[in-house]
Protein backbone atom coordinates (compact mmCIF):
# COMPACT_ATOMS: atom_id res chain seq x y z
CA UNK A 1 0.00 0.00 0.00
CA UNK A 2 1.12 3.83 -0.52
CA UNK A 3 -0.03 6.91 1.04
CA UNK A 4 -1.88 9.56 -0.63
CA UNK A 5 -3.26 12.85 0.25
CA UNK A 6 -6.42 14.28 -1.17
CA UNK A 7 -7.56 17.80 -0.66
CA UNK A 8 -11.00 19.09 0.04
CA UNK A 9 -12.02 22.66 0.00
CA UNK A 10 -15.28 22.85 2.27
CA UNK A 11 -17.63 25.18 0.72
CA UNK A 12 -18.53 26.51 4.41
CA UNK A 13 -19.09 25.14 7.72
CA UNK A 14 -19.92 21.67 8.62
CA UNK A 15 -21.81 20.11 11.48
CA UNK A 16 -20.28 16.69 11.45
CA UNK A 17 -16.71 15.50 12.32
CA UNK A 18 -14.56 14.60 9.90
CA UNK A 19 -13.27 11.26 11.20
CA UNK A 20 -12.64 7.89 9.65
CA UNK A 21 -15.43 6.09 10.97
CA UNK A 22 -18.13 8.96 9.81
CA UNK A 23 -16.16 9.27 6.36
CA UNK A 24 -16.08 5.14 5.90
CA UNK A 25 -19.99 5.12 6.10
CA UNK A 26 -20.25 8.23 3.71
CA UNK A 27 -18.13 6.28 1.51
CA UNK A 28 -19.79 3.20 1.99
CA UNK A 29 -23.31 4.73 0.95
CA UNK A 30 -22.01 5.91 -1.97
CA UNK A 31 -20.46 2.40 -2.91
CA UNK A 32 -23.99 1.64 -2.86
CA UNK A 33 -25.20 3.99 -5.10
CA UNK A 34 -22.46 3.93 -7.51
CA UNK A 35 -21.74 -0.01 -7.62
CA UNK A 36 -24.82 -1.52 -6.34
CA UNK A 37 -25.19 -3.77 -2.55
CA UNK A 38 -23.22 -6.82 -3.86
CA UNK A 39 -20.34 -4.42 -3.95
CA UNK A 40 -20.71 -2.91 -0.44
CA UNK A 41 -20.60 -6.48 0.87
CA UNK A 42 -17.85 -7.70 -1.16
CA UNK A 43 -15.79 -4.71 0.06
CA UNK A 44 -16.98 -4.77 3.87
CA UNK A 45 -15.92 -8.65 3.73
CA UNK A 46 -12.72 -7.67 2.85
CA UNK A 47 -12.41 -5.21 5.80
CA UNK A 48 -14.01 -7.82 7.95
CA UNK A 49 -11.28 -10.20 7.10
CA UNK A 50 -8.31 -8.24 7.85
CA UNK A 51 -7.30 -7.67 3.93
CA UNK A 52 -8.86 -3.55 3.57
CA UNK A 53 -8.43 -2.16 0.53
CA UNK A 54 -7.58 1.26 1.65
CA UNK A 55 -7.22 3.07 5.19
CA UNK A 56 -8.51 6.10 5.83
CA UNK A 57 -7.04 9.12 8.05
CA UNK A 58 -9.40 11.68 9.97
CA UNK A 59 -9.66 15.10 7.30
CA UNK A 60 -7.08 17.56 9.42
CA UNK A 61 -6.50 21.45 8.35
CA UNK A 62 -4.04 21.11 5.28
CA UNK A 63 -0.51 21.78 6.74
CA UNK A 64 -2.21 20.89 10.42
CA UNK A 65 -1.16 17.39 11.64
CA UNK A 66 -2.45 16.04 15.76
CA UNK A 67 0.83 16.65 17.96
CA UNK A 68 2.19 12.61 18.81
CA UNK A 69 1.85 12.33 22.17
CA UNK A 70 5.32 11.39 22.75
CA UNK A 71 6.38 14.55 21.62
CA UNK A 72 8.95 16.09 24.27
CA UNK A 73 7.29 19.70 25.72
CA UNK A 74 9.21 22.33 27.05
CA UNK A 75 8.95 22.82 30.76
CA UNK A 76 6.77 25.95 31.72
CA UNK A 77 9.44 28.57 33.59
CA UNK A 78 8.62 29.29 37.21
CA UNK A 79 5.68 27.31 37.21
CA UNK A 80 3.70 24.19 38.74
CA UNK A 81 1.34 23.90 35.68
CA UNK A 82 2.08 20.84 34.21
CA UNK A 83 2.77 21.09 30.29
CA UNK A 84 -0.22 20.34 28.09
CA UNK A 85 1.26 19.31 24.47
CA UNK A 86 -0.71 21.59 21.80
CA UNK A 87 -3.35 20.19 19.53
CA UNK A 88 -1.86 20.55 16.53
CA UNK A 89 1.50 21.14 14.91
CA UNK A 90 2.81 22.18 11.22
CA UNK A 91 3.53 19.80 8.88
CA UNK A 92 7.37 20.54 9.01
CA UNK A 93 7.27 19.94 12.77
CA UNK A 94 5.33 16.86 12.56
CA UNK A 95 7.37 15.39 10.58
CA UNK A 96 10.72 16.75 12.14
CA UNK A 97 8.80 15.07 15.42
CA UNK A 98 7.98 11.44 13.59
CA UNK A 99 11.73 11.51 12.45
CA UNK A 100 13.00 11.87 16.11
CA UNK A 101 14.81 15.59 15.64
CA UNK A 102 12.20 17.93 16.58
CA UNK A 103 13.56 18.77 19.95
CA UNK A 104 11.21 19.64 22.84
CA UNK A 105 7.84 21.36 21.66
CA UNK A 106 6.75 24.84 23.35
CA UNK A 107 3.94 24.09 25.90
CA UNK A 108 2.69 28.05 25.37
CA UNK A 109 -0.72 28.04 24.20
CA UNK A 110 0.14 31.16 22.56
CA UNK A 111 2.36 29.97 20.31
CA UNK A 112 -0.09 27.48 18.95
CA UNK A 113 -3.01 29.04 17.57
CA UNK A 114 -5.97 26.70 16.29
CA UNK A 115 -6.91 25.72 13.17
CA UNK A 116 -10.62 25.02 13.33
CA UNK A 117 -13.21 27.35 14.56
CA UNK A 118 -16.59 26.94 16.32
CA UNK A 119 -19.74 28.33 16.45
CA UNK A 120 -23.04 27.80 17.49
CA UNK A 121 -26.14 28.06 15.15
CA UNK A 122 -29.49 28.91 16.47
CA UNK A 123 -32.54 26.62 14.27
CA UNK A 124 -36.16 26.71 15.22
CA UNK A 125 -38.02 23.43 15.38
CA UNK A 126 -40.59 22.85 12.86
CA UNK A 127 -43.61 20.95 14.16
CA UNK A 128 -45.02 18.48 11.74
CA UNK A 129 -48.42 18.78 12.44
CA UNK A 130 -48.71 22.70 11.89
CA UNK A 131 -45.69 23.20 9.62
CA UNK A 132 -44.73 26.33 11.83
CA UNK A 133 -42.78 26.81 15.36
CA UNK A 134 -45.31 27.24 17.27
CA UNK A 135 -45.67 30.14 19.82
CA UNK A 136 -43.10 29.22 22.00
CA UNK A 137 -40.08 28.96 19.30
CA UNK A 138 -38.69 25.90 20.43
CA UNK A 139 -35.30 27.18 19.51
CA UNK A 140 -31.92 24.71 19.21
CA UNK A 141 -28.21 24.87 18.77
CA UNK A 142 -26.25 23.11 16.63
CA UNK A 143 -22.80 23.07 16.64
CA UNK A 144 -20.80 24.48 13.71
CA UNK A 145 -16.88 24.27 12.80
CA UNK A 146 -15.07 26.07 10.19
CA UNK A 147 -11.24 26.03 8.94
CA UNK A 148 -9.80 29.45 10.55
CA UNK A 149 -6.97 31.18 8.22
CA UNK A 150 -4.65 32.21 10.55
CA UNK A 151 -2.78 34.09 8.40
CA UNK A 152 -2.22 35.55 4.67
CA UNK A 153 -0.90 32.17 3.69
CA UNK A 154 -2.78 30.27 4.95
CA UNK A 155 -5.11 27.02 3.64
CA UNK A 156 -8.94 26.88 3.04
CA UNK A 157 -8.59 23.56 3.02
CA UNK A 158 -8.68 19.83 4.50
CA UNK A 159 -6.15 17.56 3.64
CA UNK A 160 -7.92 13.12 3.98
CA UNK A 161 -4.75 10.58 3.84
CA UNK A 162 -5.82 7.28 1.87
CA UNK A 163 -3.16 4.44 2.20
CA UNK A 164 -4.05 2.09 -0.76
CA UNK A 165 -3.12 0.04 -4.01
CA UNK A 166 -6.13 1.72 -5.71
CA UNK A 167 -6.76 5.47 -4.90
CA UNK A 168 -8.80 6.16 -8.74
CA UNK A 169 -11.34 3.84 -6.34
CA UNK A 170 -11.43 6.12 -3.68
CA UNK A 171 -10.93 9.63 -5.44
CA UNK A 172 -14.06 8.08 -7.74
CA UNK A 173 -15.82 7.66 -4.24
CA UNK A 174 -15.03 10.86 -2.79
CA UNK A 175 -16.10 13.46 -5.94
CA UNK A 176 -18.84 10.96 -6.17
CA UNK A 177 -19.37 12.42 -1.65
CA UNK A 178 -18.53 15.81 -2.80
CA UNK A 179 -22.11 15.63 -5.04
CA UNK A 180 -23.89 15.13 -1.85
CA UNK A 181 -22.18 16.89 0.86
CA UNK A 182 -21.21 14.89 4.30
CA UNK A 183 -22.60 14.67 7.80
CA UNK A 184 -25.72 16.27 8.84
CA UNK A 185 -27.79 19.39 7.51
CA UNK A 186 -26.12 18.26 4.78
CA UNK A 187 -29.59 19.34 2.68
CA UNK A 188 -29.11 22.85 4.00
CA UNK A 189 -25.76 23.42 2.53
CA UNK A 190 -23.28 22.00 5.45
CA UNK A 191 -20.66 19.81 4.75
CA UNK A 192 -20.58 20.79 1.28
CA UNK A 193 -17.17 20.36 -0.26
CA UNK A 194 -14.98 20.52 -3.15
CA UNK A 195 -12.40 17.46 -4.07
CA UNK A 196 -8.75 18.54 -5.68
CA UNK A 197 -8.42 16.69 -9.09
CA UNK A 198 -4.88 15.24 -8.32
CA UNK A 199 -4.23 12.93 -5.10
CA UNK A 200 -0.48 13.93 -4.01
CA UNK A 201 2.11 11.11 -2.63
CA UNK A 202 3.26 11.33 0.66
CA UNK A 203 5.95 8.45 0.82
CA UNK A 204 7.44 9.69 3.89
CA UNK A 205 4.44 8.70 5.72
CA UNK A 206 5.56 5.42 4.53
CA UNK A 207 9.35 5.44 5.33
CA UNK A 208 9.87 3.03 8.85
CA UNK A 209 12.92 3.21 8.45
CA UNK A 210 14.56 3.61 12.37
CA UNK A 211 10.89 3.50 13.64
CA UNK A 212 9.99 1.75 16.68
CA UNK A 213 6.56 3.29 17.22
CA UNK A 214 3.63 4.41 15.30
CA UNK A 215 1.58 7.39 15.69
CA UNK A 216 -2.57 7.37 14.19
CA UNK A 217 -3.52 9.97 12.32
CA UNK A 218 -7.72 8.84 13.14
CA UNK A 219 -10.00 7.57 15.61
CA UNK A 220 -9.81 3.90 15.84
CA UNK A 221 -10.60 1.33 18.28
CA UNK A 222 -7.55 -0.84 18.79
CA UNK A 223 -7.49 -4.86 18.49
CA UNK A 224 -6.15 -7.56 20.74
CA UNK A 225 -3.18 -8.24 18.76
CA UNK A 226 -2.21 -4.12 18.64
CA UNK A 227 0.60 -3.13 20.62
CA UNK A 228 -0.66 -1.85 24.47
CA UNK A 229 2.80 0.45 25.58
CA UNK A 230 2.56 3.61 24.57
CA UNK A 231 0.45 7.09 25.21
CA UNK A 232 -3.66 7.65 24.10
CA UNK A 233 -6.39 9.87 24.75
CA UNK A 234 -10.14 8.75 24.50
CA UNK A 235 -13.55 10.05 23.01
CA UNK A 236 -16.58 8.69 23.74
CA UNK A 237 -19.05 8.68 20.88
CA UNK A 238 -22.60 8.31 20.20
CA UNK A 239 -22.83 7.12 16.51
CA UNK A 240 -25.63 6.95 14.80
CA UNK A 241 -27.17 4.74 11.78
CA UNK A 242 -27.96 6.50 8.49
CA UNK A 243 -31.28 7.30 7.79
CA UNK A 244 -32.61 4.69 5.73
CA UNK A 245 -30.87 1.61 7.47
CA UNK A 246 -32.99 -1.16 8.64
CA UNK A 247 -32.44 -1.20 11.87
CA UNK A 248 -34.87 -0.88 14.76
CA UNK A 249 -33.14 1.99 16.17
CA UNK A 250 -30.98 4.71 14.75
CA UNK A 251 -28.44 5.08 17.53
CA UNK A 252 -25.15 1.83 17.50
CA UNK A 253 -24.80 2.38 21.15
CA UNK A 254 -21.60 3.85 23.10
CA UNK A 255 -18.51 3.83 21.73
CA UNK A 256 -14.46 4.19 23.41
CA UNK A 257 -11.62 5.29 20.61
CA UNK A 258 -8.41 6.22 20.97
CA UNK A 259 -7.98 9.56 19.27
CA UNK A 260 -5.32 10.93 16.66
CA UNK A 261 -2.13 11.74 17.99
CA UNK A 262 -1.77 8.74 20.83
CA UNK A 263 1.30 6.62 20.01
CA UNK A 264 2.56 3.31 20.72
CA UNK A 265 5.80 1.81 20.42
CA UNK A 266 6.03 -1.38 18.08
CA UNK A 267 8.15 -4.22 18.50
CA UNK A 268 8.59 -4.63 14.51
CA UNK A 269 8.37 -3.43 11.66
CA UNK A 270 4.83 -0.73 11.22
CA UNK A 271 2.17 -2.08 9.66
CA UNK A 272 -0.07 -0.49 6.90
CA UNK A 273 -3.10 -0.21 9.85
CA UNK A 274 -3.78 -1.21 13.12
CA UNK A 275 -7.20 -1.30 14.67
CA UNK A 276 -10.36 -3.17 14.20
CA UNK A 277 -14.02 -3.67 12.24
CA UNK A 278 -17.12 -3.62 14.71
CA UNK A 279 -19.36 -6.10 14.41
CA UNK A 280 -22.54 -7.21 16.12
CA UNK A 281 -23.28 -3.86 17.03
CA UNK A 282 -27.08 -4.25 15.98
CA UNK A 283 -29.46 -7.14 16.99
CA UNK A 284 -32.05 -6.02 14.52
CA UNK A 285 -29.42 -5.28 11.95
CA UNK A 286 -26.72 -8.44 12.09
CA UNK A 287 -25.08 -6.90 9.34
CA UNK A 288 -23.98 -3.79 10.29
CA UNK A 289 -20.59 -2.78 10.71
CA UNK A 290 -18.29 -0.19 12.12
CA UNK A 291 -15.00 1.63 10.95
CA UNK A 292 -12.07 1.19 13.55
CA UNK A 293 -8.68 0.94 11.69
CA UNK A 294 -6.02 3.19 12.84
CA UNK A 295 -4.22 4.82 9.89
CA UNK A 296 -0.62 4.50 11.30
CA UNK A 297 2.58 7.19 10.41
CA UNK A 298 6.18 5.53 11.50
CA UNK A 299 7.85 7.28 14.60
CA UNK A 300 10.64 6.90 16.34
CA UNK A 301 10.36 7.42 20.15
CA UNK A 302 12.22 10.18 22.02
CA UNK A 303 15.21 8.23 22.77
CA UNK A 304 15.75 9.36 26.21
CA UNK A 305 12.18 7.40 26.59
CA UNK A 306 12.85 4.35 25.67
């Protein structure tokens, strides 16, 4: 498998997410649509059965990568704050950090500034009965996040990594996504997006050479054969079934993953993904699946660390 980087220029905000899991079932509908339901299965067995054909990353800012959490921080001067590492870090420093040379990381929140906004829309609630909001309102929020450009240079867009033998498969998927928008209020203009024609190479997400950890670049919910030392952060989600999906109940239940940026050290070589399918997540739907691979980048530990 290689590594490949699309780019997506979202046409606005967007209420959903974009990790792996969420994009694998937008991708999955529209393997549906464009190939028929003996496709979807053929390609979920093939997930199911440890032989994916691609791996997908969470969508980050474009020159934005999730700081590995093995990254050395300086130590806050005349303090007793612990250091915090930041969210995010440049491309050039993420990569000076997977190569082992990018010395110890400010801890100043100031020096960090963030990539993605958020807001908070109001929406009235329509009732179905009368067609109007009724006298009281009923007003709602709904969360809202937007790419920031924090400076005259900077992107207006997202940048998805794809490790696969077969990325026309997946850029075909993804324009065919870009048609439709992704996540919710999708019909009201969020999530809209537009897909770059050309996916670029990034080999040197592929280079383990002097690695001896990994670092994931998406959610994921690790297997029993994945490595266990190393450092992770959690998020517990609520996912949801599409509409449409015959089950008896929209929501899959809760759900622990580990979130980009944790690390753990490997006592090989890194593999192409790490990570696990869900299944059995539905009584009423047996078939249902859900998206846990880890989409992993070579790293080599600080060595003082090991």
């Amino acid at each position: 498998m290689r590594t490949y980087r699309f780019k997506l220029k979202p046409a606005g905000p967007w209420c959903t997410p974009w990790h792996a899991d969420t994009l694998f079932a937008a991708l999955c509908w529209q393997v549906r649509s464009l190939d028929g339901g003996s496709e979807l299965q053929r390609m979920l067995r093939q997930f199911c059965a440890g032989e994916p054909p691609f791996v997908l990353s969470d969508a980050f800012p474009d020159g934005w990568l999730p700081c590995p959490l093995s990254a050395k921080l300086q130590e806050l001067p005349q303090s007793n704050v612990q250091s915090k590492p930041p969210a995010w870090l440049p491309e050039s420093r993420f990569r000076a950090v997977t190569n082992g040379n990018g010395g110890a990381i400010p801890a100043q929140m100031d020096e960090w500034p963030e990539p993605i906004g958020e807001s908070r829309d109001l929406h009235a609630s329509i009732d179905r009965r009368s067609g109007t909001t009724g006298s009281s309102g009923r007003l709602f929020e709904i969360e809202t996040s937007f790419l920031q450009k924090l400076d005259a240079a900077g992107s207006d867009k997202l940048a998805l990594y794809l490790r696969t033998d077969d990325r026309e498969r997946v850029a075909r998927l993804l324009h065919s996504l870009s048609t439709v928008g992704f996540g919710k209020k999708r019909s009201s203009g969020k999530g809209g997006f537009q897909m770059e024609h050309e996916a670029e190479p990034c080999d040197w997400m592929d280079n383990s050479s002097g690695a001896n950890a990994f670092v994931s670049l998406s959610h994921f919910v690790p297997s029993s054969q994945d490595p266990v030392d190393g450092c992770w952060r959690l998020l517990t989600k609520y996912p949801k079934f599409s509409p449409g999906v015959p089950a008896a109940s929209p929501f899959k239940g809760r759900l622990v993953m580990l979130r980009p940026g944790s690390v753990f050290r490997t006592t090989g070589p890194v593999r192409h993904f790490y990570g696990t399918m869900l299944t059995g997540i539905s009584q009423s739907f047996p078939e249902a699946v859900h998206y846990g691979l880890c989409f992993p980048v070579p790293i080599r530990w600080p060595e003082e660390e090991v």
